[in-house]
PDB file of N, CA and C in Angstrom:
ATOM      1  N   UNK A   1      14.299  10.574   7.761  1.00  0.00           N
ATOM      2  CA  UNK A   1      14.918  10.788   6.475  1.00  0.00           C
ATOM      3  C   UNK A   1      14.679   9.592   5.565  1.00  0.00           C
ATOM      4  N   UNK A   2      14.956   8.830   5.948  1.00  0.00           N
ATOM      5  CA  UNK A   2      14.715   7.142   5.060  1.00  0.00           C
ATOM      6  C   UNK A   2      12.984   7.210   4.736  1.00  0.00           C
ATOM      7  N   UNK A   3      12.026   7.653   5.149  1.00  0.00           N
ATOM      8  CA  UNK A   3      10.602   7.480   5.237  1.00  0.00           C
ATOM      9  C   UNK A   3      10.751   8.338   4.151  1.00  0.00           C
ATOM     10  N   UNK A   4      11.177   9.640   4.143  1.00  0.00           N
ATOM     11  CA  UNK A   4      11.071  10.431   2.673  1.00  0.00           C
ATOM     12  C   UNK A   4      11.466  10.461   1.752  1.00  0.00           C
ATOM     13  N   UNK A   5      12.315   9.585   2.099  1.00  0.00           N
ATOM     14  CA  UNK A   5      13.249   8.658   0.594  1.00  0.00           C
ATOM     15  C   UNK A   5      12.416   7.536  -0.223  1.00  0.00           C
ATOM     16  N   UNK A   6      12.331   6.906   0.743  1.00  0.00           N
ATOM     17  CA  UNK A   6      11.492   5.446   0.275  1.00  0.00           C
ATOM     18  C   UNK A   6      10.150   5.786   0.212  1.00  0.00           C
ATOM     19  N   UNK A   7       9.629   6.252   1.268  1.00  0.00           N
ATOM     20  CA  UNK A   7       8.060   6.103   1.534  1.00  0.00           C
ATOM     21  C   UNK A   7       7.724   5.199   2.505  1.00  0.00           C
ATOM     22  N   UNK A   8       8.810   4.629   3.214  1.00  0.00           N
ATOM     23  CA  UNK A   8       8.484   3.657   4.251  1.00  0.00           C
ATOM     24  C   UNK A   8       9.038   3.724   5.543  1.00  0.00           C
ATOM     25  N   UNK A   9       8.458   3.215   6.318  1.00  0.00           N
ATOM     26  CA  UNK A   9       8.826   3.104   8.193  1.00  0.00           C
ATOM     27  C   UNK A   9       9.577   2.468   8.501  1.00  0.00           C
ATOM     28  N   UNK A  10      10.434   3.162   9.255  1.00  0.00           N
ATOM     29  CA  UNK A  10      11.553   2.405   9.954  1.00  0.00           C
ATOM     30  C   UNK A  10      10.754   1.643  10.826  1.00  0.00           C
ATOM     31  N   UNK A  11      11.997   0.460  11.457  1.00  0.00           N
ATOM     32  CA  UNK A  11      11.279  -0.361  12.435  1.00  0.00           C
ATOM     33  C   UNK A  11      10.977   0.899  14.090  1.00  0.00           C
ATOM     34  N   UNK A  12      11.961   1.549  14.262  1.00  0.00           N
ATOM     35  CA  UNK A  12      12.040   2.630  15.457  1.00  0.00           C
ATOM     36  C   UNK A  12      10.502   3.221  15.403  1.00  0.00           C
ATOM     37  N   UNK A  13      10.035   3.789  14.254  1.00  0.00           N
ATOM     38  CA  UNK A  13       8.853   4.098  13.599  1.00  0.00           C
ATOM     39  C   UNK A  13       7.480   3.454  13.993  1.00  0.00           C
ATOM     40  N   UNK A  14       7.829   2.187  13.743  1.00  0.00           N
ATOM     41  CA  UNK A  14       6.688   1.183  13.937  1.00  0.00           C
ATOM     42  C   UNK A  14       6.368   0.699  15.314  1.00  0.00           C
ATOM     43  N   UNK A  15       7.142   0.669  15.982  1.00  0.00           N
ATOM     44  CA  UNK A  15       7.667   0.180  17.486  1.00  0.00           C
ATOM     45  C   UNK A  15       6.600   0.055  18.190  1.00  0.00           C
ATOM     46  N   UNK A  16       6.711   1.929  18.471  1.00  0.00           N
ATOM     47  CA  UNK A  16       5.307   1.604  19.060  1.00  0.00           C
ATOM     48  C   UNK A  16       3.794   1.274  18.749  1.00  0.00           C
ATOM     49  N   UNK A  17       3.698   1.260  17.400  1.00  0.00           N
ATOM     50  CA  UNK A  17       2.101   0.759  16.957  1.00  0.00           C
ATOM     51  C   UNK A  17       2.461  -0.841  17.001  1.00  0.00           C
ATOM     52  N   UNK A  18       3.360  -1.288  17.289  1.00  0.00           N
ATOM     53  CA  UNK A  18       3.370  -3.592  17.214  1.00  0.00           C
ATOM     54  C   UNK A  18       3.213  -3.093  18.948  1.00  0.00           C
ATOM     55  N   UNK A  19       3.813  -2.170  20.171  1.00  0.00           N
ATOM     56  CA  UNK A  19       3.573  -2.728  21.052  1.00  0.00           C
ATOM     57  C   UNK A  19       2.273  -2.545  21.270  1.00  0.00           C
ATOM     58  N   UNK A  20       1.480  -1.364  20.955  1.00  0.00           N
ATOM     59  CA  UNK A  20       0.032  -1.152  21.358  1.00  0.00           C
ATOM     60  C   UNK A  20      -0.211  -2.457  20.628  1.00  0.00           C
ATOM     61  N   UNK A  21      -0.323  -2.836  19.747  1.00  0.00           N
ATOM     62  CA  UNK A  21      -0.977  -3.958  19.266  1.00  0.00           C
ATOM     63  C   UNK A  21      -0.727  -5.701  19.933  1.00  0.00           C
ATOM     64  N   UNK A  22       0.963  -5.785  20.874  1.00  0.00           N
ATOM     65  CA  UNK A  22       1.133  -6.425  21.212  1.00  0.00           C
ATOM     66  C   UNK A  22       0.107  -6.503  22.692  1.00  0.00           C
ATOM     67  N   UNK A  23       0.126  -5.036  23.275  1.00  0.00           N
ATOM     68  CA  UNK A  23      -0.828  -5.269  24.475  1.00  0.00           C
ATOM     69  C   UNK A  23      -2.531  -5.716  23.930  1.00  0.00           C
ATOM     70  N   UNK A  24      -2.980  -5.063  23.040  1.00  0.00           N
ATOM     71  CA  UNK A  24      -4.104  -5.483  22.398  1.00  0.00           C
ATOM     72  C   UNK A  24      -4.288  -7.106  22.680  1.00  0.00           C
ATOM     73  N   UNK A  25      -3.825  -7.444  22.251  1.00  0.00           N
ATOM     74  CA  UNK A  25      -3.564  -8.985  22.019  1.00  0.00           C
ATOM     75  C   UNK A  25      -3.383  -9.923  23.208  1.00  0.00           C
ATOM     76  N   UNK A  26      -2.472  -9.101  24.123  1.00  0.00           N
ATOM     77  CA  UNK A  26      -1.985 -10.129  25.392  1.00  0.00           C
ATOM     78  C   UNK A  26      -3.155 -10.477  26.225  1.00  0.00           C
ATOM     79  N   UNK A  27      -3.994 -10.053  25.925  1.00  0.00           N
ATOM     80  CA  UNK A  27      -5.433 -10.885  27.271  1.00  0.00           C
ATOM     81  C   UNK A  27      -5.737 -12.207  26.534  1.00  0.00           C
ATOM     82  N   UNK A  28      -5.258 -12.858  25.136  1.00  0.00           N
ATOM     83  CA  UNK A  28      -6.558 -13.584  24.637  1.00  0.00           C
ATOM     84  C   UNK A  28      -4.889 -14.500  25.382  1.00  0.00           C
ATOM     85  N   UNK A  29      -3.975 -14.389  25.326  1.00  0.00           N
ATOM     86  CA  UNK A  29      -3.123 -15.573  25.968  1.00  0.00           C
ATOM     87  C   UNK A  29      -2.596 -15.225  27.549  1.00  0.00           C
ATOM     88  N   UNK A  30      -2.949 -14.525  27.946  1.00  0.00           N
ATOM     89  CA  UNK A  30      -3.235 -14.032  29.284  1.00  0.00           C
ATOM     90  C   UNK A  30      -4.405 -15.415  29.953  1.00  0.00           C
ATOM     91  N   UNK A  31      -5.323 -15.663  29.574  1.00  0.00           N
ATOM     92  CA  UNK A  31      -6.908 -16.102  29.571  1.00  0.00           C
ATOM     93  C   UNK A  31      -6.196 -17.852  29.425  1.00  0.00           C
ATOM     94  N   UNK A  32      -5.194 -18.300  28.860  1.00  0.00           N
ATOM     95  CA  UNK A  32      -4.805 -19.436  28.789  1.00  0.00           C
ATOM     96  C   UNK A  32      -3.470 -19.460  29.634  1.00  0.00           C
ATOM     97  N   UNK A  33      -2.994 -18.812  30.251  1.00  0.00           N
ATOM     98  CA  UNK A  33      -1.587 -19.004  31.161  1.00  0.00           C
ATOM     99  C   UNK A  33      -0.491 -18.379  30.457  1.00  0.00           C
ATOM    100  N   UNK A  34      -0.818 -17.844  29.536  1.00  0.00           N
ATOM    101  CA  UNK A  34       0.676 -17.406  29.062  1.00  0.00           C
ATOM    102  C   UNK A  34       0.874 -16.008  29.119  1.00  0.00           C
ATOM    103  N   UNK A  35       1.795 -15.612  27.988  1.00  0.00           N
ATOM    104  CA  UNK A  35       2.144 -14.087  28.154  1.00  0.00           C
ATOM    105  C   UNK A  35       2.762 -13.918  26.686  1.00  0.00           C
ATOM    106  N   UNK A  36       3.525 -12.337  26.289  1.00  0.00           N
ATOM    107  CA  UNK A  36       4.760 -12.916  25.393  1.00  0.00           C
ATOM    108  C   UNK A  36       5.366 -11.159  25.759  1.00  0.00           C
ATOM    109  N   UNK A  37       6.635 -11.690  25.416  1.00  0.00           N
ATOM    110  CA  UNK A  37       7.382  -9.983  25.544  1.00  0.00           C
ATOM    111  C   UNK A  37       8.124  -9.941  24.426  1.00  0.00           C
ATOM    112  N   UNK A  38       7.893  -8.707  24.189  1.00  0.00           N
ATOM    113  CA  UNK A  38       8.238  -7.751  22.619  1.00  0.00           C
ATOM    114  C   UNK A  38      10.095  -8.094  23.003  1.00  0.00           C
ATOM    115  N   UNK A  39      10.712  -8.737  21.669  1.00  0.00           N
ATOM    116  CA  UNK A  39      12.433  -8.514  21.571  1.00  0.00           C
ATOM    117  C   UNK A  39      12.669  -7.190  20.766  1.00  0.00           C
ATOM    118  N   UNK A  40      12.517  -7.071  19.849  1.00  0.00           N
ATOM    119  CA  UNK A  40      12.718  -6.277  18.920  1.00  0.00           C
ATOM    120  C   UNK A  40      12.213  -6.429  17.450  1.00  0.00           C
ATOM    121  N   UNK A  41      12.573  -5.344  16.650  1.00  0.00           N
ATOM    122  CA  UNK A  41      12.467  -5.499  15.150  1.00  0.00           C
ATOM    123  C   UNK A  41      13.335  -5.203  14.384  1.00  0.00           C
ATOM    124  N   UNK A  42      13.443  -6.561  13.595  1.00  0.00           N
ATOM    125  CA  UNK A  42      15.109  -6.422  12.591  1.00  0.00           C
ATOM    126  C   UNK A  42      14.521  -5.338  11.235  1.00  0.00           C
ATOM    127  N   UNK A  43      15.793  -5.093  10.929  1.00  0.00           N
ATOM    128  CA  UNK A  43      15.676  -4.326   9.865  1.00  0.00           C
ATOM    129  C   UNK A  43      14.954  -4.883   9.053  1.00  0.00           C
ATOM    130  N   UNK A  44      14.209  -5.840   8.878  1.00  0.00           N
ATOM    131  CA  UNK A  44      13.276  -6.372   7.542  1.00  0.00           C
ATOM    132  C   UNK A  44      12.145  -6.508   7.989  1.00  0.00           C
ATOM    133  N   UNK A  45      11.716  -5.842   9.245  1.00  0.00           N
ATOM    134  CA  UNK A  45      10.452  -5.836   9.847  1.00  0.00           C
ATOM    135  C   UNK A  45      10.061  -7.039  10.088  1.00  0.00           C
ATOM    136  N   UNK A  46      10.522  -7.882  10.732  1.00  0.00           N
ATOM    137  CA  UNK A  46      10.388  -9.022  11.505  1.00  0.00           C
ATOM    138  C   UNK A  46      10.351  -7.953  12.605  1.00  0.00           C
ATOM    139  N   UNK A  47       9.325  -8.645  13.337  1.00  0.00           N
ATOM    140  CA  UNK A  47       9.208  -8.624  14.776  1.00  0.00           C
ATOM    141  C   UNK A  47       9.172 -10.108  15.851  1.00  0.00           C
ATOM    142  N   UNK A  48      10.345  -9.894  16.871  1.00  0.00           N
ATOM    143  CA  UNK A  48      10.455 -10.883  17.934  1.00  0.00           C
ATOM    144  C   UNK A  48      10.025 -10.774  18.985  1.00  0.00           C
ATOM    145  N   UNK A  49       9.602 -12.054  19.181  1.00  0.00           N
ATOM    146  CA  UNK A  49       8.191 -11.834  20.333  1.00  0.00           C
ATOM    147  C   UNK A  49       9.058 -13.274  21.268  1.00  0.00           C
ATOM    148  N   UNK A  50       8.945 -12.987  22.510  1.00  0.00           N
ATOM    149  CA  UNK A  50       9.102 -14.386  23.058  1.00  0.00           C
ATOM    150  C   UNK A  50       7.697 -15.342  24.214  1.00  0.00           C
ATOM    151  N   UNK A  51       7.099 -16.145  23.807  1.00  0.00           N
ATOM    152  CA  UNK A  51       6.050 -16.581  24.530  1.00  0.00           C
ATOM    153  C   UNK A  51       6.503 -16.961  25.970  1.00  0.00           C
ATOM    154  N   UNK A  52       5.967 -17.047  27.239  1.00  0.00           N
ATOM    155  CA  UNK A  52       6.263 -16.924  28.352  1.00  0.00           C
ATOM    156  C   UNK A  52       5.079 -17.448  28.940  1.00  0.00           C
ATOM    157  N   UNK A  53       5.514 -18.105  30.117  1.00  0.00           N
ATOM    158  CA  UNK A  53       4.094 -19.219  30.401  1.00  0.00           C
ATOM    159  C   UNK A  53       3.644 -20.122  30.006  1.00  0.00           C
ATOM    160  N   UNK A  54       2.349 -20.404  30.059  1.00  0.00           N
ATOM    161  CA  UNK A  54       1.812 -21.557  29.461  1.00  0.00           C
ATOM    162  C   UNK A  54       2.162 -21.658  28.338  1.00  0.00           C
ATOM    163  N   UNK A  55       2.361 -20.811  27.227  1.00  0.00           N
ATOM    164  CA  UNK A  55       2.431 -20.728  25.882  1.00  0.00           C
ATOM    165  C   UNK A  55       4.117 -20.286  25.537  1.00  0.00           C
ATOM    166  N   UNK A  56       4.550 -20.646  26.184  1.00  0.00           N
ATOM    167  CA  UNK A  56       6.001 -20.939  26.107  1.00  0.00           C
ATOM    168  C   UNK A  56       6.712 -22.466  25.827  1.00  0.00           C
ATOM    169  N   UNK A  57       6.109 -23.251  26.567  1.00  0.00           N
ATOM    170  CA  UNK A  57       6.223 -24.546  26.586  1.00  0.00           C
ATOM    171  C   UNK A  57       4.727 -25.253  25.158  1.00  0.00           C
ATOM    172  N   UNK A  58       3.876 -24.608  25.462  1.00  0.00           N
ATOM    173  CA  UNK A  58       2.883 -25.135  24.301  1.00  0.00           C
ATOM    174  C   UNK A  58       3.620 -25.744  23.120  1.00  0.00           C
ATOM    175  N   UNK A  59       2.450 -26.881  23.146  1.00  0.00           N
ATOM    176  CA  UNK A  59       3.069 -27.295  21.366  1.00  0.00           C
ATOM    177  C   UNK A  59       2.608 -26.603  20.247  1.00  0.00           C
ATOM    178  N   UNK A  60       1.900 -26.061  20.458  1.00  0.00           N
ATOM    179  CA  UNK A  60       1.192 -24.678  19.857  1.00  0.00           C
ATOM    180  C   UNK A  60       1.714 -23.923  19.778  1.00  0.00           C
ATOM    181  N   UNK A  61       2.579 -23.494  20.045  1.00  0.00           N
ATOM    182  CA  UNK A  61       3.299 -22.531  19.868  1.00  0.00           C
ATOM    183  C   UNK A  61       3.290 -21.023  18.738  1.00  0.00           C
ATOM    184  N   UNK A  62       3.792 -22.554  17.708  1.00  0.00           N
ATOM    185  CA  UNK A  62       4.241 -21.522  16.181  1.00  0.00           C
ATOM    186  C   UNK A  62       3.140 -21.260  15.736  1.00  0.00           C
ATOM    187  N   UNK A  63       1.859 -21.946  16.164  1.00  0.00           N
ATOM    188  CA  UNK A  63       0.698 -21.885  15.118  1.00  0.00           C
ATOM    189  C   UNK A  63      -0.125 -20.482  16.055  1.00  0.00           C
ATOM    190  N   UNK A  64       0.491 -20.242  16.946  1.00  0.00           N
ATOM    191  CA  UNK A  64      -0.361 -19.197  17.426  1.00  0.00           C
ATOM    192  C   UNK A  64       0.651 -18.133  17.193  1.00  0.00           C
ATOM    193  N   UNK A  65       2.052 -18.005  17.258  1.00  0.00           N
ATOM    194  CA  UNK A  65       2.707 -16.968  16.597  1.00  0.00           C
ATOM    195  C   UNK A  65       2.065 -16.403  15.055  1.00  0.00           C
ATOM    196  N   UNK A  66       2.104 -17.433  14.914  1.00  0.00           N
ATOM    197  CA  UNK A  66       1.786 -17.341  12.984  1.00  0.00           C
ATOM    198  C   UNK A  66       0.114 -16.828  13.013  1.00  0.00           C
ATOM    199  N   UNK A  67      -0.350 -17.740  13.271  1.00  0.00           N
ATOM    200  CA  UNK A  67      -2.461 -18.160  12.796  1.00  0.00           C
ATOM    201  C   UNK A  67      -2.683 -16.557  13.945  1.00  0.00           C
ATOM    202  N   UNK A  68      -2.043 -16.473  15.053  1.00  0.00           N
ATOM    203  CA  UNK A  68      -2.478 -15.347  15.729  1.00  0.00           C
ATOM    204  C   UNK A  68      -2.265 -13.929  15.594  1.00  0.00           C
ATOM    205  N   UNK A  69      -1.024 -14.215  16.543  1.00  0.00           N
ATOM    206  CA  UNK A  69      -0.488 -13.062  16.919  1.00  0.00           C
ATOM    207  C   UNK A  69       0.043 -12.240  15.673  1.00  0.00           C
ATOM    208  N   UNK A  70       1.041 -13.034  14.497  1.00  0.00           N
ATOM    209  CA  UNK A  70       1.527 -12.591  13.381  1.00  0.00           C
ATOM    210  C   UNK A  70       0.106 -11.460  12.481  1.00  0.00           C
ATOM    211  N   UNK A  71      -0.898 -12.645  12.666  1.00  0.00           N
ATOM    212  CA  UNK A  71      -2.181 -11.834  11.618  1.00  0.00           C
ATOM    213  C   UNK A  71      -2.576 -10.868  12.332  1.00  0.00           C
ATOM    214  N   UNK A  72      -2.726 -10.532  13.671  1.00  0.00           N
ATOM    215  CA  UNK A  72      -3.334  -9.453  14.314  1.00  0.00           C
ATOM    216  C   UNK A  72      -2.286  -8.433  14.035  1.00  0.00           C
ATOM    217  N   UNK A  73      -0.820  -8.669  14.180  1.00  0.00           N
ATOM    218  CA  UNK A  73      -0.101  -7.684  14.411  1.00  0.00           C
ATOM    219  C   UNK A  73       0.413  -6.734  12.745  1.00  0.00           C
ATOM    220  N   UNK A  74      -0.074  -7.701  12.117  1.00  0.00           N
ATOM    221  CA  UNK A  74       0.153  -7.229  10.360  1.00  0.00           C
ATOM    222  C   UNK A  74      -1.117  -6.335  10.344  1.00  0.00           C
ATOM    223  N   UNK A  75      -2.481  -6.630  10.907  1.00  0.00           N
ATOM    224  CA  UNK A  75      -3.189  -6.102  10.834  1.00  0.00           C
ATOM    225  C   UNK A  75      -3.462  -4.780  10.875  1.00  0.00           C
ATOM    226  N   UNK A  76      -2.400  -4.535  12.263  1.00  0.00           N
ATOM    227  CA  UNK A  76      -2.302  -3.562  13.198  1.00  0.00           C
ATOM    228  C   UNK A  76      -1.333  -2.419  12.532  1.00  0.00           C
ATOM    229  N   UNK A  77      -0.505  -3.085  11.778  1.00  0.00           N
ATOM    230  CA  UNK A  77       0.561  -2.272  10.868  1.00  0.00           C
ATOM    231  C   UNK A  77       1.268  -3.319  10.127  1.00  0.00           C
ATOM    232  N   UNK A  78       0.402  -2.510   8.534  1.00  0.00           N
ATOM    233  CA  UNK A  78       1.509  -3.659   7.692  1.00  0.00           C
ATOM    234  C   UNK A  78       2.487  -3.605   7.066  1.00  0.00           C
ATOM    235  N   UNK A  79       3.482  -2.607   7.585  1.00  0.00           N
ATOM    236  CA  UNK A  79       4.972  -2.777   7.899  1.00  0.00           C
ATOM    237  C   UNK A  79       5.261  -4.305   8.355  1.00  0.00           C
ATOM    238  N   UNK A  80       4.879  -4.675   9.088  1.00  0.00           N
ATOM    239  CA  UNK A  80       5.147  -6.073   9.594  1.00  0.00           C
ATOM    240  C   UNK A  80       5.459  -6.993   8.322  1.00  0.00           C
ATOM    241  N   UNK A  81       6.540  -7.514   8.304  1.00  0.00           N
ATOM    242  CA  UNK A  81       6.681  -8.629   7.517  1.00  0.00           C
ATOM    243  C   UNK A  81       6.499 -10.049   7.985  1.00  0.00           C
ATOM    244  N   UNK A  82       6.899 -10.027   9.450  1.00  0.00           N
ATOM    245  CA  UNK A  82       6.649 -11.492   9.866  1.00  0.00           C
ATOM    246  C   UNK A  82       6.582 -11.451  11.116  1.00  0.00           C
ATOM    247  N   UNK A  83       6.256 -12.679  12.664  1.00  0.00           N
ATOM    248  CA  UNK A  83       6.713 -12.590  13.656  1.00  0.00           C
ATOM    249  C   UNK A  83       7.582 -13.628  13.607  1.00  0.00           C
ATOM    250  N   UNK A  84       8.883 -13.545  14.651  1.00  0.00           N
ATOM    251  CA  UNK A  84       9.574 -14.580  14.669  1.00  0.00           C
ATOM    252  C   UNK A  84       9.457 -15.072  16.597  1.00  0.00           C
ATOM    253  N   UNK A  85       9.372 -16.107  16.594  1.00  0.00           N
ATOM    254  CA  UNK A  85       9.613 -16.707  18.052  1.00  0.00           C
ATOM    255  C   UNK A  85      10.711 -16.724  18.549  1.00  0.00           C
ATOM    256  N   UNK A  86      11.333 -16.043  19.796  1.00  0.00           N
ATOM    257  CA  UNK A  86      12.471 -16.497  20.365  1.00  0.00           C
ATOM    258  C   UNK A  86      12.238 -16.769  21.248  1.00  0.00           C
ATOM    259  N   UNK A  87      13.529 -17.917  21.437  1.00  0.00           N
ATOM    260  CA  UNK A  87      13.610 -18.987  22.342  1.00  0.00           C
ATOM    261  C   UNK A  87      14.264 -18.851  23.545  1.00  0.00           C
ATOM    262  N   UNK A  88      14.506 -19.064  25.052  1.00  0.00           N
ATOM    263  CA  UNK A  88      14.960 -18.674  25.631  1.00  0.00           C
ATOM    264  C   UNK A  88      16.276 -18.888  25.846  1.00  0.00           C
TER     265      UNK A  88
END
């Protein structure tokens, strides 16, 4: 109902095109020790991702949330407004 109002996707909507896109993605930090698992998506289309593994502890971190994962996953659907990192 909201999609035919507005013209736009709920996050429930989008869900599953960020996780296909999240698995897309998980080999290139798979390949360096890490991982990340999908939290959710707030109503402003943030999506929370938490890094796990090597790339949990990385100081790299944000720049691969952002420079990476964020641009692939906007790519993938640009509903996406942002990724956010959570922390454990």
């Amino acid at each position: 109902m909201a999609e035919e109002i507005t013209g736009k996707k709920t996050a429930a909507e989008i869900e599953p095109i960020v996780k296909e896109a999240i698995d897309m993605y998980r080999p290139q930090l798979q390949a360096d020790g890490g991982d990340m698992e999908f939290v959710s998506i707030d109503d402003d289309m943030n999506v929370h991702l938490r890094l796990t593994g090597a790339c949990g502890s990385c100081p790299m971190a944000t720049l691969t949330i952002k420079m990476g994962v964020e641009r692939y996953l906007k790519d993938a659907c640009p509903e996406v407004n942002s990724v956010v990192q959570e922390m454990f």
